[in-house]
PDB file of N, CA and C in Angstrom:
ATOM      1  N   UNK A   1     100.376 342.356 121.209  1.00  0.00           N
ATOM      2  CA  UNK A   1     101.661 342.997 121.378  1.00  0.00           C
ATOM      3  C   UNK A   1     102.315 343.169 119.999  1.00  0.00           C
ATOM      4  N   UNK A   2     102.830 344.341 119.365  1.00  0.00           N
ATOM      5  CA  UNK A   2     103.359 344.364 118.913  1.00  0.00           C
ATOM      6  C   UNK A   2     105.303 344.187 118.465  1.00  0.00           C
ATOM      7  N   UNK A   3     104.870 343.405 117.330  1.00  0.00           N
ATOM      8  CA  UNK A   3     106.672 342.914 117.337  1.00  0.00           C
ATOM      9  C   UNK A   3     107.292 344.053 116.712  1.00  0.00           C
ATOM     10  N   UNK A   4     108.781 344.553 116.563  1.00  0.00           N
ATOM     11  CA  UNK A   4     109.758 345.658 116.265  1.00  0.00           C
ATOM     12  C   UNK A   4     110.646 344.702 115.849  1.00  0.00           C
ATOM     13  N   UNK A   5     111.095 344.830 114.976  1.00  0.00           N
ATOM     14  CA  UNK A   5     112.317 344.034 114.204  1.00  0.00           C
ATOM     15  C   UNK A   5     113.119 345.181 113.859  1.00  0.00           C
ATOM     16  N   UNK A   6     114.703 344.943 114.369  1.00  0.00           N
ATOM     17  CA  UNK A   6     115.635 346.186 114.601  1.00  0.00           C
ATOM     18  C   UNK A   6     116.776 345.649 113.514  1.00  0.00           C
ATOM     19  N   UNK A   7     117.447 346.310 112.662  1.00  0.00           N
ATOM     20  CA  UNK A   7     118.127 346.210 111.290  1.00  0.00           C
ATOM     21  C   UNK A   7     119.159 347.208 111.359  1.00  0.00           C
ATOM     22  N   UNK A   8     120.433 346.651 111.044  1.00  0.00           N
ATOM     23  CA  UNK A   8     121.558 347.787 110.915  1.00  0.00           C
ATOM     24  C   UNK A   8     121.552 347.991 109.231  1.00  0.00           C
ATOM     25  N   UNK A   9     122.132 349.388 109.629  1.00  0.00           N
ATOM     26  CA  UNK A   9     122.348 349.415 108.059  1.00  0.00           C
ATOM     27  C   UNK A   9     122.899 348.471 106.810  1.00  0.00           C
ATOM     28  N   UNK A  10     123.857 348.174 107.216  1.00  0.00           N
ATOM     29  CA  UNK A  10     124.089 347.149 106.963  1.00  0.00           C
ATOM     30  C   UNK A  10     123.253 345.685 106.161  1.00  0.00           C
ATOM     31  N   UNK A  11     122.453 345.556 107.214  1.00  0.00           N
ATOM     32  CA  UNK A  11     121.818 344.465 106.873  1.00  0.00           C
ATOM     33  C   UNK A  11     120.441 345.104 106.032  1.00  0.00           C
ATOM     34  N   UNK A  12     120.350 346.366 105.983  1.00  0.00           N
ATOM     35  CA  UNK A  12     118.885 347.010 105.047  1.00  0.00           C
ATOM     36  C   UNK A  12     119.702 346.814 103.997  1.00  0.00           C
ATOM     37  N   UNK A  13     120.971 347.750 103.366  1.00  0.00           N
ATOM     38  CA  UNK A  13     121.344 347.567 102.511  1.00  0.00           C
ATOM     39  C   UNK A  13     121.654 346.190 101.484  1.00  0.00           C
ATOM     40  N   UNK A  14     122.090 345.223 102.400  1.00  0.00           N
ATOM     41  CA  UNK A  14     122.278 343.729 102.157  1.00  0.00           C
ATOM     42  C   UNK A  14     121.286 343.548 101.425  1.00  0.00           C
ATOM     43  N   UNK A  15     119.846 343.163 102.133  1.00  0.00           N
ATOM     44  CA  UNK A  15     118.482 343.520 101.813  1.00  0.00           C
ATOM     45  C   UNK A  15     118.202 343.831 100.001  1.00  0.00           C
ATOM     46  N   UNK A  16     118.687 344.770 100.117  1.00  0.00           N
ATOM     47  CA  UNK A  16     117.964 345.943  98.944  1.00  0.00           C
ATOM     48  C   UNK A  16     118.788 345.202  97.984  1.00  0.00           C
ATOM     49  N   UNK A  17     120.093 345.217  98.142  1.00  0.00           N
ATOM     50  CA  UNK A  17     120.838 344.564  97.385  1.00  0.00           C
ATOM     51  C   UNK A  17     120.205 342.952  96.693  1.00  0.00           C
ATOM     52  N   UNK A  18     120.367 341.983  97.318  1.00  0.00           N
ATOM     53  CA  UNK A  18     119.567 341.078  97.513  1.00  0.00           C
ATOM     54  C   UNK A  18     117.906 340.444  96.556  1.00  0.00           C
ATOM     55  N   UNK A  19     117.488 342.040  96.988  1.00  0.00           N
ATOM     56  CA  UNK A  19     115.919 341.801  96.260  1.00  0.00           C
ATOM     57  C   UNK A  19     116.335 342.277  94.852  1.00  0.00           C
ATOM     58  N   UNK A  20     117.024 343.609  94.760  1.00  0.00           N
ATOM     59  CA  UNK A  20     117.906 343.517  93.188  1.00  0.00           C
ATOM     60  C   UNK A  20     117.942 342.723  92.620  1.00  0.00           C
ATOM     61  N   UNK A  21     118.972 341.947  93.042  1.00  0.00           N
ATOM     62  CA  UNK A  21     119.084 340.697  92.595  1.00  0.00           C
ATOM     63  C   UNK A  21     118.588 339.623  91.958  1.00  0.00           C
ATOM     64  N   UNK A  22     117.385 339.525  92.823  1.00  0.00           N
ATOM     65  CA  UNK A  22     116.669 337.855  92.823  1.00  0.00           C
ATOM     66  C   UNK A  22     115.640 338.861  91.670  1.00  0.00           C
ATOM     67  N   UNK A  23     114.909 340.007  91.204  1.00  0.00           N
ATOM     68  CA  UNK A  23     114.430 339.974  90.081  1.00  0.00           C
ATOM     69  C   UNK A  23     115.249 340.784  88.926  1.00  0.00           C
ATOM     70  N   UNK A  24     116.340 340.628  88.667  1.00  0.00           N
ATOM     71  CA  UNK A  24     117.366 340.802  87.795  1.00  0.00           C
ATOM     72  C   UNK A  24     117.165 342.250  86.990  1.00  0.00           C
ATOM     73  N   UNK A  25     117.237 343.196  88.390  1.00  0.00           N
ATOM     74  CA  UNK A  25     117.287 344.011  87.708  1.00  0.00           C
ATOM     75  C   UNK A  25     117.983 345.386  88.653  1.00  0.00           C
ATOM     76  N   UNK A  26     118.463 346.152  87.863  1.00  0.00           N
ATOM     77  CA  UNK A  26     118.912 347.304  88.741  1.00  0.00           C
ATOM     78  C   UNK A  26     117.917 348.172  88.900  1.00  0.00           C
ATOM     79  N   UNK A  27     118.091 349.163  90.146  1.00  0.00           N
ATOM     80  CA  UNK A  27     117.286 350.244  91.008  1.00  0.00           C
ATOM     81  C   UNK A  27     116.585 351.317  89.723  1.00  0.00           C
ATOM     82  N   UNK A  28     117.466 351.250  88.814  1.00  0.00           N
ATOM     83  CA  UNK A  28     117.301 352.671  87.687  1.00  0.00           C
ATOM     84  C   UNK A  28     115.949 351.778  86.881  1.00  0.00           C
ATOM     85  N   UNK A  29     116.265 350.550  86.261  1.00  0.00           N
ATOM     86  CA  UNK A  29     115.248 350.193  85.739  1.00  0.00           C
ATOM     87  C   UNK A  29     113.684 349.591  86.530  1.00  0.00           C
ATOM     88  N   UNK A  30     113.892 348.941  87.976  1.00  0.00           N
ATOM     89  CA  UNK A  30     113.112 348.737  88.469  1.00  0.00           C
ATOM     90  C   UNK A  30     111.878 350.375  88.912  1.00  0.00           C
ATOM     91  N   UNK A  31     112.586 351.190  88.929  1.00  0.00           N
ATOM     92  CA  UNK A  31     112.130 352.563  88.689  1.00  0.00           C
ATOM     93  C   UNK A  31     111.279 353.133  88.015  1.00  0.00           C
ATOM     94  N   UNK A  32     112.125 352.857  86.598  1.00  0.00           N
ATOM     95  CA  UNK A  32     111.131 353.317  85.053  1.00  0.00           C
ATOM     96  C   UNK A  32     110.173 352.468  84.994  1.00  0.00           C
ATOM     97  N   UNK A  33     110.454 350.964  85.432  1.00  0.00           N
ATOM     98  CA  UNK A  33     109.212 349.996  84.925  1.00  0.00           C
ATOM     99  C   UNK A  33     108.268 350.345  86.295  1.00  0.00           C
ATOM    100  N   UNK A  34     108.047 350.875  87.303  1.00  0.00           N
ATOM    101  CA  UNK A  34     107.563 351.101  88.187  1.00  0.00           C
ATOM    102  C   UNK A  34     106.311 352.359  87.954  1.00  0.00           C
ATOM    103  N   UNK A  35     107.243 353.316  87.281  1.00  0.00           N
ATOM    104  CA  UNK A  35     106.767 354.551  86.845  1.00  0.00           C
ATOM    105  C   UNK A  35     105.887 354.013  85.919  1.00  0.00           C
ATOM    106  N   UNK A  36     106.078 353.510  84.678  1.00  0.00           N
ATOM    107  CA  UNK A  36     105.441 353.035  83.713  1.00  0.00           C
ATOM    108  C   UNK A  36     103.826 352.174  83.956  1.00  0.00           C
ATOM    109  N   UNK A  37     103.848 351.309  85.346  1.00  0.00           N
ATOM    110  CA  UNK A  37     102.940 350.609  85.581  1.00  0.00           C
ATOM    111  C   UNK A  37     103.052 349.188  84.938  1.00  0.00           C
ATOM    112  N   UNK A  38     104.402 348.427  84.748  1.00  0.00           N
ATOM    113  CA  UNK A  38     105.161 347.374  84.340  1.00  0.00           C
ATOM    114  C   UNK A  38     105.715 346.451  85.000  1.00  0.00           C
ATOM    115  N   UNK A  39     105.266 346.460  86.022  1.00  0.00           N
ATOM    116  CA  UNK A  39     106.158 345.218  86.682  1.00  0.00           C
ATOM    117  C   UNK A  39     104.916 344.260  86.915  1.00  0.00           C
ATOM    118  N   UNK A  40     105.024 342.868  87.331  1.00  0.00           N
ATOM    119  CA  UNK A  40     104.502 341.840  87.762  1.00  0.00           C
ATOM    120  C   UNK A  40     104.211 342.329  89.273  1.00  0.00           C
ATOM    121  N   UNK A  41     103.359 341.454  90.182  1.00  0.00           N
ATOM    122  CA  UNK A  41     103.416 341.576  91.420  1.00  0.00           C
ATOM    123  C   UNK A  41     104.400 341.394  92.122  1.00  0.00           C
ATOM    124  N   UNK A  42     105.225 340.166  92.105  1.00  0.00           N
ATOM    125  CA  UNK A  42     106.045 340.339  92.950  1.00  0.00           C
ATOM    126  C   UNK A  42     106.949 341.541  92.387  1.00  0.00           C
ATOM    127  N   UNK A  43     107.065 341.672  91.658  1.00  0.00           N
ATOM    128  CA  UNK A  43     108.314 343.020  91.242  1.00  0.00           C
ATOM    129  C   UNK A  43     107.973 343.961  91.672  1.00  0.00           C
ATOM    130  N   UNK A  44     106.330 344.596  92.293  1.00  0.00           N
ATOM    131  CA  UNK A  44     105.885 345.398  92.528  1.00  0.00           C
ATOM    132  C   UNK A  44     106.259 345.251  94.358  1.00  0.00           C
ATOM    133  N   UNK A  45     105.510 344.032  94.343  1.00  0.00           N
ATOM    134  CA  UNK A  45     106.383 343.977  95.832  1.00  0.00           C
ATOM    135  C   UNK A  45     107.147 344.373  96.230  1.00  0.00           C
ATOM    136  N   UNK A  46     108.579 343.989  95.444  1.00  0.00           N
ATOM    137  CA  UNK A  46     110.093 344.158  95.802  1.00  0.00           C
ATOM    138  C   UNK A  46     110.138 345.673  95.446  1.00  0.00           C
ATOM    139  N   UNK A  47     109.484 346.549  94.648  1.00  0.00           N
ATOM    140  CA  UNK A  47     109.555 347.755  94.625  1.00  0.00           C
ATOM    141  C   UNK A  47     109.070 348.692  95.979  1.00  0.00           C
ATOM    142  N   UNK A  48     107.663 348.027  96.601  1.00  0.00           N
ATOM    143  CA  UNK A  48     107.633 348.624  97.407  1.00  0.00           C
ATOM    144  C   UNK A  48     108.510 348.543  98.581  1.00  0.00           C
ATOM    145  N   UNK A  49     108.979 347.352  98.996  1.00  0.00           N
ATOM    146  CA  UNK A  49     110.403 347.235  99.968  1.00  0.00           C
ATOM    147  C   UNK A  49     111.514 347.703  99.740  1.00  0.00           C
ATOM    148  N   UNK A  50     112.024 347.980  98.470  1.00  0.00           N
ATOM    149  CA  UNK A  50     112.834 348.744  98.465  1.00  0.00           C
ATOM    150  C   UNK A  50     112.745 350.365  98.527  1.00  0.00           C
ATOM    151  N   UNK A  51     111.202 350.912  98.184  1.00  0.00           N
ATOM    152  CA  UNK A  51     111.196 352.591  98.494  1.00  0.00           C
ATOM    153  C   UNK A  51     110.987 352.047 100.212  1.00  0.00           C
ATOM    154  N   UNK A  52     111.065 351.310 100.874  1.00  0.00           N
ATOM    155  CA  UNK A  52     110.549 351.565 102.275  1.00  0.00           C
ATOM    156  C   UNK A  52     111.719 351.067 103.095  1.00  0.00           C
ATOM    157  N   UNK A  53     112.878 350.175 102.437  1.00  0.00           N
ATOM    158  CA  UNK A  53     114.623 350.454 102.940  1.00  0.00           C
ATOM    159  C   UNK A  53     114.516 352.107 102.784  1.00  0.00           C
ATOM    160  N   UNK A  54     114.650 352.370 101.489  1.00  0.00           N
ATOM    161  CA  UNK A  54     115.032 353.675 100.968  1.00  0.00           C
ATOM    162  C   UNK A  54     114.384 354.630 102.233  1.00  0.00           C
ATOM    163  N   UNK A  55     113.591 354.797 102.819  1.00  0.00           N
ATOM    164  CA  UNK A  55     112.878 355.649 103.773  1.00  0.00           C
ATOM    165  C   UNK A  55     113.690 355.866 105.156  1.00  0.00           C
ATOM    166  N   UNK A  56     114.020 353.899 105.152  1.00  0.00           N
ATOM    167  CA  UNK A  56     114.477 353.607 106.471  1.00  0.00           C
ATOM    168  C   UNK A  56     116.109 354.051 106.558  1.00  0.00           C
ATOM    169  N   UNK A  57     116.782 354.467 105.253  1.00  0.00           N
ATOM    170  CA  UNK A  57     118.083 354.308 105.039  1.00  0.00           C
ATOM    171  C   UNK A  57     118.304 356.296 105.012  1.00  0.00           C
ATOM    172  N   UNK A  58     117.225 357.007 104.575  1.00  0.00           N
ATOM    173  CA  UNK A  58     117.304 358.121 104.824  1.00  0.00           C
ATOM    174  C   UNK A  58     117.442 358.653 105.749  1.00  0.00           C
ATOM    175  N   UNK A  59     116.942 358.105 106.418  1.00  0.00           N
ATOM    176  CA  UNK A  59     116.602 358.688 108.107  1.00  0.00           C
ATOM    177  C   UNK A  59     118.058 358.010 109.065  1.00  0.00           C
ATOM    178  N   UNK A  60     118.738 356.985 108.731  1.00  0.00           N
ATOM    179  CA  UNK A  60     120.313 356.605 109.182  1.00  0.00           C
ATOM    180  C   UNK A  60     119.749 356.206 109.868  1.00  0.00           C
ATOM    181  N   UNK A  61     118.947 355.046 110.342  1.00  0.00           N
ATOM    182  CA  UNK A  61     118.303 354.045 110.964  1.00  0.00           C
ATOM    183  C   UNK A  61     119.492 353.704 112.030  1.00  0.00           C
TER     184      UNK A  61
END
């Protein structure tokens, strides 16, 4: 069975905010170092969760 985990905006944004955070850096630079092929794994991680809020936040979840 598959599980569905349901998120208000709110709490995506919280989220995004959040993972910002904990690797000290803002959206603009986590970006360039992204583009570049510069981040660590977890930073890469937190990059991909945040383009996949970003997806979920387009669409007005």
């Amino acid at each position: 069975m598959t599980t569905v985990i349901h998120r208000t905006r709110e709490q995506l944004e919280d989220q995004r905010a959040r993972l910002l955070e904990e690797i000290r850096m803002d959206y603009e630079e986590l970006r360039d170092r992204a583009s570049t092929y510069t981040l660590s794994m977890h930073e890469l991680d937190v990059w991909h969760t945040i383009e996949d809020i970003d997806y979920l936040l387009e669409g007005d979840c």
